[in-house]
N, C-alpha and C. Protein backbone atom coordinates (compact mmCIF):
# COMPACT_ATOMS: atom_id res chain seq x y z
N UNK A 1 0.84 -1.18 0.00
CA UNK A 1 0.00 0.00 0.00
C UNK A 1 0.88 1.23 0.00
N UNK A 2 0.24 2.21 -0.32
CA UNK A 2 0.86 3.69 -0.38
C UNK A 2 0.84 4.62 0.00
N UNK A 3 0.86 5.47 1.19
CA UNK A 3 -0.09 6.52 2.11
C UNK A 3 0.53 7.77 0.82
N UNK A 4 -0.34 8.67 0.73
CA UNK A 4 -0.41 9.94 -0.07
C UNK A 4 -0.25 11.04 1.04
N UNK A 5 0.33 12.30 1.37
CA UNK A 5 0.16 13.62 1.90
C UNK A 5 -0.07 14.08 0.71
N UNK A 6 -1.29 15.22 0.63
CA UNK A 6 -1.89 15.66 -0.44
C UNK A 6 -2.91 15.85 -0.67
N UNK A 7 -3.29 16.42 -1.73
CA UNK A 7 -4.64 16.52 -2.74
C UNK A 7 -4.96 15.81 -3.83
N UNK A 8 -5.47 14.49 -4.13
CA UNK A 8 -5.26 14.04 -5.60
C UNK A 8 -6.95 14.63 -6.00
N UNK A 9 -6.52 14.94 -7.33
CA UNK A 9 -7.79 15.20 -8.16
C UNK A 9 -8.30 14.37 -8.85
N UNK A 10 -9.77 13.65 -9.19
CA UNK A 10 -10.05 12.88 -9.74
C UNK A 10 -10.16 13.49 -10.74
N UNK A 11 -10.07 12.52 -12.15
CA UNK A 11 -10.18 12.80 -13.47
C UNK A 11 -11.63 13.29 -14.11
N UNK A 12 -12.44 12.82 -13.13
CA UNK A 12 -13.64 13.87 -13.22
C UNK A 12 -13.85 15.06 -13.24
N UNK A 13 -13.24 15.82 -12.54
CA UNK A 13 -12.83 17.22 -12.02
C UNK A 13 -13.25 17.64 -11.45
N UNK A 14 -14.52 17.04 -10.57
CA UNK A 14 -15.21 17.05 -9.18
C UNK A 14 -14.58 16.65 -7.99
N UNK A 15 -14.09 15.56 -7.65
CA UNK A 15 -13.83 14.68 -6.45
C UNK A 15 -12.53 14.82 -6.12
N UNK A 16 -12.46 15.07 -5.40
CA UNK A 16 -10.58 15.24 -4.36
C UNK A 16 -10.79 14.47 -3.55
N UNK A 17 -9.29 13.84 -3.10
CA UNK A 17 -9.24 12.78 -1.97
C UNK A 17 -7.89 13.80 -1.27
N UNK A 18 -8.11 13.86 0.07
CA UNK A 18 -6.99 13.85 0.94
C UNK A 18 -6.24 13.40 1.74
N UNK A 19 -4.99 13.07 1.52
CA UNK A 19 -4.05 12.14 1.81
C UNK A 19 -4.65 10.62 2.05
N UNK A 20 -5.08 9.79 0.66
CA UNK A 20 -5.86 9.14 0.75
C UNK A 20 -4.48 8.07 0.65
N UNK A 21 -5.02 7.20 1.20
CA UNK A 21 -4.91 5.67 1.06
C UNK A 21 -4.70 4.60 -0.07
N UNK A 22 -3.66 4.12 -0.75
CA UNK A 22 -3.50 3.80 -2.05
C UNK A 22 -3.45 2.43 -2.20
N UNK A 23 -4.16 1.68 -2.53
CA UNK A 23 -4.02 0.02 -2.68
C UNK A 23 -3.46 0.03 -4.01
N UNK A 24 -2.42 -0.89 -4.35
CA UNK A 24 -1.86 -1.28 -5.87
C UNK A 24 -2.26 -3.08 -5.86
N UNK A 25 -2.78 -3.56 -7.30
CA UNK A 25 -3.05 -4.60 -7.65
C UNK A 25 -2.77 -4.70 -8.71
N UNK A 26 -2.03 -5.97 -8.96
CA UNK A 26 -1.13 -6.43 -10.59
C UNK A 26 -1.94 -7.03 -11.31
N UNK A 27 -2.13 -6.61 -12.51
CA UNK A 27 -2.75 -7.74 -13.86
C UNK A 27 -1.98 -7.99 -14.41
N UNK A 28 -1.91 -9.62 -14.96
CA UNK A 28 -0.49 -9.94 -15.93
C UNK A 28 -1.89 -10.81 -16.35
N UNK A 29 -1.98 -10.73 -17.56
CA UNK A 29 -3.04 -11.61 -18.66
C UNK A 29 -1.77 -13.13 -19.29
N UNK A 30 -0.86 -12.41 -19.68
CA UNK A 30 -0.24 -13.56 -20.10
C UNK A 30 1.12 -12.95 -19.91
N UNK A 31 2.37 -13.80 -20.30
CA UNK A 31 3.93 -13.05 -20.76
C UNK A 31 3.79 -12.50 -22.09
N UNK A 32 3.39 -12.54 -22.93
CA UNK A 32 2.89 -11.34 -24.32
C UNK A 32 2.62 -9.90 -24.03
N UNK A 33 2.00 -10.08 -22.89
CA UNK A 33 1.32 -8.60 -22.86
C UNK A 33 2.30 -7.68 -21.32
N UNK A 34 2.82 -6.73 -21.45
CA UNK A 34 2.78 -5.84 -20.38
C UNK A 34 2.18 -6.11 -19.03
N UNK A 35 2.97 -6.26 -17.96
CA UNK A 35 2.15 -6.45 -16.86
C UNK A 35 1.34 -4.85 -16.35
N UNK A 36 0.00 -4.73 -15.79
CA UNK A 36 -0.13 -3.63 -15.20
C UNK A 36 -0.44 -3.32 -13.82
N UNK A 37 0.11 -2.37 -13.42
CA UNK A 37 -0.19 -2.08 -11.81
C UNK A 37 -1.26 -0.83 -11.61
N UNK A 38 -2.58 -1.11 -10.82
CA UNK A 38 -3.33 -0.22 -10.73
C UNK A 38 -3.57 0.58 -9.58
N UNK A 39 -3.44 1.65 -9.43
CA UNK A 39 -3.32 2.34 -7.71
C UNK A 39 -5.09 2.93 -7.63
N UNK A 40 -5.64 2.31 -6.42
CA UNK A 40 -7.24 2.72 -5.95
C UNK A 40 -6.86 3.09 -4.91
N UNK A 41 -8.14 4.50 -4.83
CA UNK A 41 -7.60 5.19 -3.32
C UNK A 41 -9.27 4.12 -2.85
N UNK A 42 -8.97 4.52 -1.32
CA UNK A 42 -9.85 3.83 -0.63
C UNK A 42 -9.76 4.03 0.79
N UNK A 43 -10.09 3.24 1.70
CA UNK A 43 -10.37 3.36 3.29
C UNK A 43 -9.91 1.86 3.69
N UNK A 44 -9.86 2.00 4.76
CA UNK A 44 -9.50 0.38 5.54
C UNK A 44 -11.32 0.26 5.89
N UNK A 45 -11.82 -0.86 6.12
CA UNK A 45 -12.68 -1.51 6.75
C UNK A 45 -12.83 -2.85 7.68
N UNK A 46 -13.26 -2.36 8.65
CA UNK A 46 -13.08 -3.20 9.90
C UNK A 46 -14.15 -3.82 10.10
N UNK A 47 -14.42 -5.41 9.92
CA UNK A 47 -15.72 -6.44 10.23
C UNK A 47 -15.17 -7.23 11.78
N UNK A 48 -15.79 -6.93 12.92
CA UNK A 48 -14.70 -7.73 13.84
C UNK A 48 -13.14 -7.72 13.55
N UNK A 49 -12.85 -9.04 13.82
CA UNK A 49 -11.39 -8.90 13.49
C UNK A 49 -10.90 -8.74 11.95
N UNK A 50 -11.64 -8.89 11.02
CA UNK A 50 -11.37 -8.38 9.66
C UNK A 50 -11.08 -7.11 9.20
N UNK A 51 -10.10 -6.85 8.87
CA UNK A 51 -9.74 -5.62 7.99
C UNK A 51 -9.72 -6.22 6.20
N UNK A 52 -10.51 -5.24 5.69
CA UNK A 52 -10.39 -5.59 4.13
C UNK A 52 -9.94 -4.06 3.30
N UNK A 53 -9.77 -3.40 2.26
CA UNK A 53 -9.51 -2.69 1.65
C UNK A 53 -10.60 -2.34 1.12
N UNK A 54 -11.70 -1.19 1.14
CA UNK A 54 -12.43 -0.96 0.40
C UNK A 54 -12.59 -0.17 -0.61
N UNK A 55 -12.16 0.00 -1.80
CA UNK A 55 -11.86 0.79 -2.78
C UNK A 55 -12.67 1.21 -3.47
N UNK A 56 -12.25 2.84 -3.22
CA UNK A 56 -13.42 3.87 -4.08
C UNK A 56 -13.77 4.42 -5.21
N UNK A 57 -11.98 4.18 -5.92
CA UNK A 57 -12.42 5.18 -7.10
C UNK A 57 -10.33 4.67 -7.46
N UNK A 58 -10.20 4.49 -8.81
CA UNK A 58 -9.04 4.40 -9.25
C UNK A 58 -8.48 5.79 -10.48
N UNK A 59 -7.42 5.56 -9.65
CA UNK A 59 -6.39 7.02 -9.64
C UNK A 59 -5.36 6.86 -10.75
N UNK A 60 -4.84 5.65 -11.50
CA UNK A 60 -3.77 5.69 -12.48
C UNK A 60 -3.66 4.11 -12.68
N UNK A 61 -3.13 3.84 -13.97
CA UNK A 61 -2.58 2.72 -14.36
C UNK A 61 -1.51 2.87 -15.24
N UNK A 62 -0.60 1.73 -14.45
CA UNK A 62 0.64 1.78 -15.06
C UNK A 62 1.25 0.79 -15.53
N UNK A 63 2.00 0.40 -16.60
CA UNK A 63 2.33 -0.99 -17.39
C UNK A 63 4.16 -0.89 -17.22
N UNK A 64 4.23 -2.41 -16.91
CA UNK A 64 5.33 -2.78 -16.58
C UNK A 64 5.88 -3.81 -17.42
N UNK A 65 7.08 -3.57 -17.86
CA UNK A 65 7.03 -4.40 -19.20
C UNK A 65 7.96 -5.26 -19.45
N UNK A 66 8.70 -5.16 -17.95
CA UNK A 66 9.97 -6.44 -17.91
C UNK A 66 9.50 -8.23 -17.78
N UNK A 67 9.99 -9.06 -18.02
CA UNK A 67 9.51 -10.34 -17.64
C UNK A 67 8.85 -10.69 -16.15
N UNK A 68 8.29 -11.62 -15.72
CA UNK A 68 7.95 -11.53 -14.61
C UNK A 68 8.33 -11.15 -13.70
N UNK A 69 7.72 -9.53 -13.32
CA UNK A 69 7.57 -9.03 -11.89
C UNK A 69 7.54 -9.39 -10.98
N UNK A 70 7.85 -9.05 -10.06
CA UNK A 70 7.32 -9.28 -8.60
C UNK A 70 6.38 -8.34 -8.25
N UNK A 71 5.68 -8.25 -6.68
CA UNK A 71 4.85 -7.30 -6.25
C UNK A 71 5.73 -5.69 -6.06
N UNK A 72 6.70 -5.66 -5.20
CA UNK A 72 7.43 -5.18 -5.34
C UNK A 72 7.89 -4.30 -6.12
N UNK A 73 8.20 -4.92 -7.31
CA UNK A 73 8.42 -4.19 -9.07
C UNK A 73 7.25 -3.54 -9.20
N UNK A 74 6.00 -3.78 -9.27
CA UNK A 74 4.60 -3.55 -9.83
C UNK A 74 4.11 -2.04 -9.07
N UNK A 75 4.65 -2.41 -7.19
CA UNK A 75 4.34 -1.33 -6.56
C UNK A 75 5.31 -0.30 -7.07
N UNK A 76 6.64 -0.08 -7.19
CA UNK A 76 7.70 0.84 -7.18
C UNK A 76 7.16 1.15 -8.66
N UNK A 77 6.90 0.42 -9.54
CA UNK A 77 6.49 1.31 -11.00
C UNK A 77 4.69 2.42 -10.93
N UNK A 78 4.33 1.95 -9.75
CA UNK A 78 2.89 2.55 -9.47
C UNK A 78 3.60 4.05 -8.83
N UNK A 79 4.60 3.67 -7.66
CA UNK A 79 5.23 5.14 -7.23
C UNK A 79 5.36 5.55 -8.11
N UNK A 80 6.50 5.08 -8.82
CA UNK A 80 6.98 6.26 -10.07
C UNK A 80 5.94 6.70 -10.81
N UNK A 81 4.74 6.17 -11.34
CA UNK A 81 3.73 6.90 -12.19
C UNK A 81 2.63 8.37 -11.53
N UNK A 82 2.91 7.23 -9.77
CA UNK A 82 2.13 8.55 -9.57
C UNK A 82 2.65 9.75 -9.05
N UNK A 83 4.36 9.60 -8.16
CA UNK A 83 4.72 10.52 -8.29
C UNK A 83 4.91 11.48 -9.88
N UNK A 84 5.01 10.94 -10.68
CA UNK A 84 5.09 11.60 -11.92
C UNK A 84 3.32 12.73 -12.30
N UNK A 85 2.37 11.44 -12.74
CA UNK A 85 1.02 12.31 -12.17
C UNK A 85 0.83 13.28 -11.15
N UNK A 86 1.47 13.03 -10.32
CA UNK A 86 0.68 14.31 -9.01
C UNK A 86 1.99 14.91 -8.15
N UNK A 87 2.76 15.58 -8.86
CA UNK A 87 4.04 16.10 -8.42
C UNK A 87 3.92 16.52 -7.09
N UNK A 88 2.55 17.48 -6.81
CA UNK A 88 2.37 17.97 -5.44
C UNK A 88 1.78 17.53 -4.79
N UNK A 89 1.94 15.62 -4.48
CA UNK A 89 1.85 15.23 -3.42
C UNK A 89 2.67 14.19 -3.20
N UNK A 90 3.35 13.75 -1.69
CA UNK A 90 4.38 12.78 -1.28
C UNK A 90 3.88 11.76 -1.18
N UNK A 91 4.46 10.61 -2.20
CA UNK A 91 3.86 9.01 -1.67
C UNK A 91 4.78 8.55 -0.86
N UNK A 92 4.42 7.39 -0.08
CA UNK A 92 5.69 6.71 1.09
C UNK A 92 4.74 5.90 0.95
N UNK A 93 5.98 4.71 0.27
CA UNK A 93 5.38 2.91 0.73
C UNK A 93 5.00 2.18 2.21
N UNK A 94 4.03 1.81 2.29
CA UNK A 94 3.66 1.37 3.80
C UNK A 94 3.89 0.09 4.13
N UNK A 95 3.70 -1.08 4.66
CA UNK A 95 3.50 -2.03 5.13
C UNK A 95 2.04 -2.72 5.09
């Protein structure tokens, strides 16, 4: 995950999130195609002892195009896209 300090603007040009919460998730369809990493802002949600990710609205996609990735790879190419997208705000990888 990715904590944001900031303002991101949705591509709508209505909706702002502040210092939102960034889940990244990898699609790899096959080794032919580009792997991609997608960053959703969202909230934590708590069921009892369950925490799940509930995701609101997706913020960027980014294609990774070396042979099989790791998670790792997938997240650090999601930093770089979105620091690139949203200069004026700080991402820091979380745990």
């Amino acid at each position: 995950m990715i904590q944001s300090l900031g303002i991101i603007k949705d591509s709508n040009g209505v909706t702002e999130y502040a210092n939102p919460l960034i889940n990244v998730y990898m699609n790899s369809n096959s080794k032919f195609v580009p792997t991609i990493g997608v960053a959703q802002v969202g909230k934590i949600v708590t069921q009892g002892e369950t925490e799940s990710f509930n995701a609101i609205a997706q913020i960027g996609t980014y294609e990774y195009t070396l042979a099989n990735p790791s998670f790792e790879e997938i997240q650090n190419a999601v930093l770089a896209g979105l620091e690139a997208d949203y200069p004026e705000v700080t991402f820091t990888i979380i745990p």
